[in-house]
C-alpha atoms as a PDB file:
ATOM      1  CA  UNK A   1      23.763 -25.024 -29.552  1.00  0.00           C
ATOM      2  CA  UNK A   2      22.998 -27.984 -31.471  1.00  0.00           C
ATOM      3  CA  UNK A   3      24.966 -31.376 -31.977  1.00  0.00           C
ATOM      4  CA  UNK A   4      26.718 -31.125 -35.848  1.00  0.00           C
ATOM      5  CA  UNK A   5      27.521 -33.307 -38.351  1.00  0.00           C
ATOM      6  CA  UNK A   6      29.261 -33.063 -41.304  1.00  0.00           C
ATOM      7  CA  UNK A   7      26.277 -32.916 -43.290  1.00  0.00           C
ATOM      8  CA  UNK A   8      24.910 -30.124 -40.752  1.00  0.00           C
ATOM      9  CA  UNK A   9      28.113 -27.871 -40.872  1.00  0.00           C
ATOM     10  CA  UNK A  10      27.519 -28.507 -44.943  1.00  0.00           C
ATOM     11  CA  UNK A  11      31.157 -30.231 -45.439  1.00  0.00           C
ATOM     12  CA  UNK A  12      32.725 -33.469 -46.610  1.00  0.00           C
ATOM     13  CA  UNK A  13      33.693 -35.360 -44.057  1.00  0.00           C
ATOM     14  CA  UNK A  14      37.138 -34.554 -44.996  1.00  0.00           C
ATOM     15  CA  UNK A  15      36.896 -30.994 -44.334  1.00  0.00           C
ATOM     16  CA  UNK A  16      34.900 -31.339 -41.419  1.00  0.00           C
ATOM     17  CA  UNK A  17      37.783 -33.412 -39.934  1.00  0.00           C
ATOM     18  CA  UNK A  18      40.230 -31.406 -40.523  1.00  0.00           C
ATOM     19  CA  UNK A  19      37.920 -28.436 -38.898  1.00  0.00           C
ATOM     20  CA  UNK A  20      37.716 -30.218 -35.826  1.00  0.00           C
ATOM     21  CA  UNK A  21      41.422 -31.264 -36.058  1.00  0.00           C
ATOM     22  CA  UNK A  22      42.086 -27.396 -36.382  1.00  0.00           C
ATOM     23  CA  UNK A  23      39.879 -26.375 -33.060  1.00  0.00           C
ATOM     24  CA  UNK A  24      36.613 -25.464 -34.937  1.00  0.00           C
ATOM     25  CA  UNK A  25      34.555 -28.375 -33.573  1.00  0.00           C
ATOM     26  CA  UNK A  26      35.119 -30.095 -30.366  1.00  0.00           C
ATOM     27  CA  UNK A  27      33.910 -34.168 -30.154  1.00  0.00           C
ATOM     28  CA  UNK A  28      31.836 -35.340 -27.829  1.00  0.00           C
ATOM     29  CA  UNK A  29      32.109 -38.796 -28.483  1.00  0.00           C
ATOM     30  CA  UNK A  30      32.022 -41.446 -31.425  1.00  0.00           C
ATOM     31  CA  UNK A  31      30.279 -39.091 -34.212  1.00  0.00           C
ATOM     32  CA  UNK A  32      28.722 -36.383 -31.922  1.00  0.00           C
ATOM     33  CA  UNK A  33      30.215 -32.604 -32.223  1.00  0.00           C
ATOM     34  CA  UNK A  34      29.321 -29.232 -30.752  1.00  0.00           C
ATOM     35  CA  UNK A  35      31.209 -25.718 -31.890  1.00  0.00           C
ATOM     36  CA  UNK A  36      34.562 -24.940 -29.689  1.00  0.00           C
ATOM     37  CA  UNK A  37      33.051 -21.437 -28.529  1.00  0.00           C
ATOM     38  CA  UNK A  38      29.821 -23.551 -27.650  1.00  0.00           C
ATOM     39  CA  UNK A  39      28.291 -22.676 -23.650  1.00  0.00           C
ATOM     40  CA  UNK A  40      28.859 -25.332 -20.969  1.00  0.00           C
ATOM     41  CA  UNK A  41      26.736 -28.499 -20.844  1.00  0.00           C
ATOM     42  CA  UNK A  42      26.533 -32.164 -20.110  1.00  0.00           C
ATOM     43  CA  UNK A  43      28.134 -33.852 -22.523  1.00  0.00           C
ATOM     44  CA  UNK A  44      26.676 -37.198 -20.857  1.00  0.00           C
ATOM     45  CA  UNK A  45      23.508 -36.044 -21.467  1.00  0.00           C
ATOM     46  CA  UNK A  46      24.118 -35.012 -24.803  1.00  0.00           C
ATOM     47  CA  UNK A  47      25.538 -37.881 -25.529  1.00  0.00           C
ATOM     48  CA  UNK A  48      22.386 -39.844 -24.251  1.00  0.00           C
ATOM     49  CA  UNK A  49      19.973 -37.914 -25.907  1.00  0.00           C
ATOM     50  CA  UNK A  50      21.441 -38.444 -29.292  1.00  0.00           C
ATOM     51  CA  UNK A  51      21.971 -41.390 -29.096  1.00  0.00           C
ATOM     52  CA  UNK A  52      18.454 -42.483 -27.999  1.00  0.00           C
ATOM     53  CA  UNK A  53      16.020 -40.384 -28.695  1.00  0.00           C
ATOM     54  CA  UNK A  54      13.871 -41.934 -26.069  1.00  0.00           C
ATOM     55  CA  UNK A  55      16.182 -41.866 -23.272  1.00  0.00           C
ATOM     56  CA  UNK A  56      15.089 -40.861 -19.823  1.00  0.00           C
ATOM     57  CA  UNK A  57      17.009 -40.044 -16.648  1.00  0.00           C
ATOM     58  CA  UNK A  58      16.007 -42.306 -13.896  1.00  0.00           C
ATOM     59  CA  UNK A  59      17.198 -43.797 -10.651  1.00  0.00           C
ATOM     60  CA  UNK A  60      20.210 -42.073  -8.755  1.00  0.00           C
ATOM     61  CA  UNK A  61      20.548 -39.659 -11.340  1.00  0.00           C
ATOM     62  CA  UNK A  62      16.512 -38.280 -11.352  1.00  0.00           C
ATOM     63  CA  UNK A  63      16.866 -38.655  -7.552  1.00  0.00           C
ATOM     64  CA  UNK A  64      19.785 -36.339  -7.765  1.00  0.00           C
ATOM     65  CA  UNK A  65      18.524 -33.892 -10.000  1.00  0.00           C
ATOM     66  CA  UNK A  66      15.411 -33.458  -7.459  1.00  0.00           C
ATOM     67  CA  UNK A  67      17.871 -33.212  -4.542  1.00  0.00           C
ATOM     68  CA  UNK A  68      16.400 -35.892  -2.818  1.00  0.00           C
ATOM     69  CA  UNK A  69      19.976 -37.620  -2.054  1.00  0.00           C
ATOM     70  CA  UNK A  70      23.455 -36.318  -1.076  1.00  0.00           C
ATOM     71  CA  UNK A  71      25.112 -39.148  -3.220  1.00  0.00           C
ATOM     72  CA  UNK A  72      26.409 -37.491  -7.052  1.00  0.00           C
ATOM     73  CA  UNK A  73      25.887 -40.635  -8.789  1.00  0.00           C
ATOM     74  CA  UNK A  74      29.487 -41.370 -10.555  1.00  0.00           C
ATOM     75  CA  UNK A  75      27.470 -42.341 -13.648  1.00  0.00           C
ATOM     76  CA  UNK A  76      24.593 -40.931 -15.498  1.00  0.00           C
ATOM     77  CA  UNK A  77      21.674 -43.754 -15.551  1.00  0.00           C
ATOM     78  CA  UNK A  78      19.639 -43.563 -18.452  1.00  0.00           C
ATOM     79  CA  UNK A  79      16.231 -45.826 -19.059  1.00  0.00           C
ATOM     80  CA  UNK A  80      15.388 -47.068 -22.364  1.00  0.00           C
ATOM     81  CA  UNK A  81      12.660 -49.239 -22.989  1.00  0.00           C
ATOM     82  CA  UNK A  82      12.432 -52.959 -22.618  1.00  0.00           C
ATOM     83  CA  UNK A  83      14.129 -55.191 -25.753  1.00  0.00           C
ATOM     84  CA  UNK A  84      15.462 -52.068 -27.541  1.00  0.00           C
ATOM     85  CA  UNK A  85      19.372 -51.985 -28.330  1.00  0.00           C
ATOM     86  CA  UNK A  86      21.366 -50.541 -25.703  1.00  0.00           C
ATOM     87  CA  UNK A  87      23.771 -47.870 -27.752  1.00  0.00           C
ATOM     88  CA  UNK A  88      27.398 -47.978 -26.939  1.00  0.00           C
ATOM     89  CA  UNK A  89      28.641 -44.698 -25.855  1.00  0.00           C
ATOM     90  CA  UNK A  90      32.022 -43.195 -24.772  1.00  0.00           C
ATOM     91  CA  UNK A  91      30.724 -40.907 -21.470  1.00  0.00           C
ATOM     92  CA  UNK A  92      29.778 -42.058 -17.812  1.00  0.00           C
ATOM     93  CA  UNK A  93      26.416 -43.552 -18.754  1.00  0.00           C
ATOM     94  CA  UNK A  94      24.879 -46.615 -17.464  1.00  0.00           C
ATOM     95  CA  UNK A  95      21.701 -48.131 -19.547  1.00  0.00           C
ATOM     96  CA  UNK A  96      18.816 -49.573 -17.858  1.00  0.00           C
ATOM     97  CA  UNK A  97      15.537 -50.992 -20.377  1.00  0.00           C
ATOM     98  CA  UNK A  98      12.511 -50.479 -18.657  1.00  0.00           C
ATOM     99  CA  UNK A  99       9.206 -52.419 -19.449  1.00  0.00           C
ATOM    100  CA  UNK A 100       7.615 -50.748 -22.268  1.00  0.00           C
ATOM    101  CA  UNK A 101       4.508 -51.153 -20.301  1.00  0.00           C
ATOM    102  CA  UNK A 102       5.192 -48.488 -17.762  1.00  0.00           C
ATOM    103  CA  UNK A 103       8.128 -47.083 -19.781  1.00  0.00           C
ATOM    104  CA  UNK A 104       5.997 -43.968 -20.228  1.00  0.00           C
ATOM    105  CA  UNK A 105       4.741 -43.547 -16.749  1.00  0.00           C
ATOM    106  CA  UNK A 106       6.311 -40.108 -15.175  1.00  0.00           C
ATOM    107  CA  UNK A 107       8.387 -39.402 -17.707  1.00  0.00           C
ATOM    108  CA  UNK A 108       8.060 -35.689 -19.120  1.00  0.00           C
ATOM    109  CA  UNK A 109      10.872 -33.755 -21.156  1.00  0.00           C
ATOM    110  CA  UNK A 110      13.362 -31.615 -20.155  1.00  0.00           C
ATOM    111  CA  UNK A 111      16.035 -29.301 -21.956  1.00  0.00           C
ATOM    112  CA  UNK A 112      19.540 -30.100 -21.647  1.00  0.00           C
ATOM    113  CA  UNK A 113      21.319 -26.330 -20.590  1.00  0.00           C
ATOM    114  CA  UNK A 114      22.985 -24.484 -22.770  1.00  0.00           C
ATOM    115  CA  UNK A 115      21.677 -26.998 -26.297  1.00  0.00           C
ATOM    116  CA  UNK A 116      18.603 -27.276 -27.893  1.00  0.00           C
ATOM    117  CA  UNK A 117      18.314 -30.738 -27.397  1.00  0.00           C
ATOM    118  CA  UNK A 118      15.795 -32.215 -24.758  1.00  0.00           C
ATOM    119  CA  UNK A 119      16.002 -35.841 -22.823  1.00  0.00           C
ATOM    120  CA  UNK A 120      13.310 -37.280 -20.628  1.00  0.00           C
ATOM    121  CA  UNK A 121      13.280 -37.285 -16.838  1.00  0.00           C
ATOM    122  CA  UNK A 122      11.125 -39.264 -14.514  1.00  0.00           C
ATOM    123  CA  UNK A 123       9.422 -37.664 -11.692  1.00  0.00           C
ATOM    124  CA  UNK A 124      10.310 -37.778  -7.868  1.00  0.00           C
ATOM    125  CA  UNK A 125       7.528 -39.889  -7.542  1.00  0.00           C
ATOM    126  CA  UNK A 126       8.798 -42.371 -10.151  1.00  0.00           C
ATOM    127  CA  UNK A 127      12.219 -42.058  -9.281  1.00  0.00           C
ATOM    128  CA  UNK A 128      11.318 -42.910  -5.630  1.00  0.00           C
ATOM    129  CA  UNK A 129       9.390 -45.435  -6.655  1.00  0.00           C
ATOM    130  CA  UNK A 130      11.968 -47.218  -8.744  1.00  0.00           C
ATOM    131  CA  UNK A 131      14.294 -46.762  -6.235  1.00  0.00           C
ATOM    132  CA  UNK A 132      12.328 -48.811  -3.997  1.00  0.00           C
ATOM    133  CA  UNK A 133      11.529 -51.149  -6.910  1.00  0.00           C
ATOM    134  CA  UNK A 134      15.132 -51.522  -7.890  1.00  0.00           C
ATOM    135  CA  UNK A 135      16.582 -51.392  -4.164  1.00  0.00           C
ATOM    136  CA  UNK A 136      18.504 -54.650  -4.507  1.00  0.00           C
ATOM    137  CA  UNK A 137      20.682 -52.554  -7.447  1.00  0.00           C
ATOM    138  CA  UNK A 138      21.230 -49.020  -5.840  1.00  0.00           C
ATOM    139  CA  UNK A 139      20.670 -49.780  -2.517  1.00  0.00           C
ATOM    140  CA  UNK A 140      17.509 -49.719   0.575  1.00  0.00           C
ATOM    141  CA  UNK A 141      19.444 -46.754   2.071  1.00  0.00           C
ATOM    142  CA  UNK A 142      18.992 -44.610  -1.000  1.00  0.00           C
ATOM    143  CA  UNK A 143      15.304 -45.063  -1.429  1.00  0.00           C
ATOM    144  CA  UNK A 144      14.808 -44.983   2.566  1.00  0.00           C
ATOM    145  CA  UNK A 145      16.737 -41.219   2.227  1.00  0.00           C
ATOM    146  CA  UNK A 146      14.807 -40.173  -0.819  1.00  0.00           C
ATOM    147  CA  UNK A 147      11.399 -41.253   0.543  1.00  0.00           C
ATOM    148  CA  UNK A 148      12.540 -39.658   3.758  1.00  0.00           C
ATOM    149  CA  UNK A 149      13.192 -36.119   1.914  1.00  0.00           C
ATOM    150  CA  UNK A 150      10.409 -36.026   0.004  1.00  0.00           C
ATOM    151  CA  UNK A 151       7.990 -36.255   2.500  1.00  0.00           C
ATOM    152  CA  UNK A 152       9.958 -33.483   4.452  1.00  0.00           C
ATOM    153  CA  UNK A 153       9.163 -31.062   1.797  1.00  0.00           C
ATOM    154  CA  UNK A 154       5.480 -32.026   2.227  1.00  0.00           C
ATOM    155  CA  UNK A 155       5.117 -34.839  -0.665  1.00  0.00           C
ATOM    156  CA  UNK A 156       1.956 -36.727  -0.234  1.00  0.00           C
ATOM    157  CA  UNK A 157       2.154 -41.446   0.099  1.00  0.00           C
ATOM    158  CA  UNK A 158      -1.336 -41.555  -1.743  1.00  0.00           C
ATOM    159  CA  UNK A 159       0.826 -40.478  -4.744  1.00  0.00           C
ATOM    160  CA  UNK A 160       3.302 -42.890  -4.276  1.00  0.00           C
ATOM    161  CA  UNK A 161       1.283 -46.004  -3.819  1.00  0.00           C
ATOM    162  CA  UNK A 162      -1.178 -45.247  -6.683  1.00  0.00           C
ATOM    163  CA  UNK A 163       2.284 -45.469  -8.985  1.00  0.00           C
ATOM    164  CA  UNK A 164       3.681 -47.916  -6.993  1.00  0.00           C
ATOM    165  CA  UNK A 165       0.483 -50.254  -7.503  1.00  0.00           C
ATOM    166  CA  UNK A 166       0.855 -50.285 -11.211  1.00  0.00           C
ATOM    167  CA  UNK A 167       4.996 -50.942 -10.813  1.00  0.00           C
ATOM    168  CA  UNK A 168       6.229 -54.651 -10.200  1.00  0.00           C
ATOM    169  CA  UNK A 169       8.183 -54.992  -6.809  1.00  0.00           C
ATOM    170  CA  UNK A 170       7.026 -51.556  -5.693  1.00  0.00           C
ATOM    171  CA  UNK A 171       4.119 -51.618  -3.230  1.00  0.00           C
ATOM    172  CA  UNK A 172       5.203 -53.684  -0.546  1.00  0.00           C
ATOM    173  CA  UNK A 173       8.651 -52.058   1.038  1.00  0.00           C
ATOM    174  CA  UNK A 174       6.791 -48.938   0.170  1.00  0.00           C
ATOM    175  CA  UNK A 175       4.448 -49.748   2.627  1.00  0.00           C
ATOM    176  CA  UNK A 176       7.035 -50.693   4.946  1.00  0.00           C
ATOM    177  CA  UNK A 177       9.332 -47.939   4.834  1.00  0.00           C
ATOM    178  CA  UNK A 178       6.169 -45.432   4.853  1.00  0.00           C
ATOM    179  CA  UNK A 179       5.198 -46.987   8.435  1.00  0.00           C
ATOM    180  CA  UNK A 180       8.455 -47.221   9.522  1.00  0.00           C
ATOM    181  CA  UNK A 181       8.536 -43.099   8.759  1.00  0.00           C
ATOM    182  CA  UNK A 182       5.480 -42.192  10.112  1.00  0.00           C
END
């Protein structure tokens, strides 16, 4: 399942409009459409990744995806790099801009289920890191639980520190939360 358009679905506007109006289409948000009889999927990450091509889950979100947390984040946050227009968009998403510097750094592709559309996703690592990084936003507990977790399953701190050295705010409550845990 892809996103459509009118010029996708090969109709005026018009006709597309009334197609949707009729039940044929079903609208995501502002300008984005998928079939009715489409499968299931996240329309906030649809919604992201069309929006920004370079949108990349990150923070609570990534954190959540790994299963590194308990919390369900009530809204999707999406990086973007540094300086680059934050869309406006109708779903649960909150926009970060990351420095374009280390934008890249973790970030791989992943599929959104049930479309053929794809949105980047930072690693645990990253997402850890960040979380440390950005503790003042989503909170020292979160990072503390997620640092906690991953080592459980037998992550290894060299990892984190050699990311954590090239992130600003980073490598010192690293540190301190890794000899707090050990």
């Amino acid at each position: 399942m892809t996103t459509i358009t009118p010029e996708r679905a090969g109709m005026s506007r018009a006709s597309f409009y009334r197609a949707a109006h009729a039940g044929e289409y079903e609208r995501i948000a502002r300008g984005i459409y998928i079939a009715s009889d489409a499968p299931p999927a996240d329309y906030d990450l649809i919604e992201a990744a069309t929006r920004r091509a370079d949108a990349t889950i990150c923070l609570t979100s990534a954190l959540a995806q790994y299963d590194l947390i308990d919390t369900i984040p009530a809204r999707l946050h999406i990086a973007i790099p540094s300086r680059s227009r934050t869309p406006a968009t109708a779903g649960a998403i909150q926009w970060h801009q990351f420095d374009r510097a280390t934008f890249d750094l973790g970030r791989a592709p992943i599929p959104i289920a049930g479309t053929d559309l794809t949105i980047g996703r930072y690693s645990a690592e990253r997402s850890i890191t960040d979380a440390f990084r950005l503790r003042g936003e989503i909170g020292y507990e979160i990072a503390r639980d997620a640092l906690k977790e991953w080592l459980r399953r037998g992550g290894k701190p060299a990892a984190l520190l050699t990311l954590a050295e090239r992130l600003p705010r980073a490598k010192r409550p690293m540190l301190t939360a890794l000899e707090l845990l050990s």
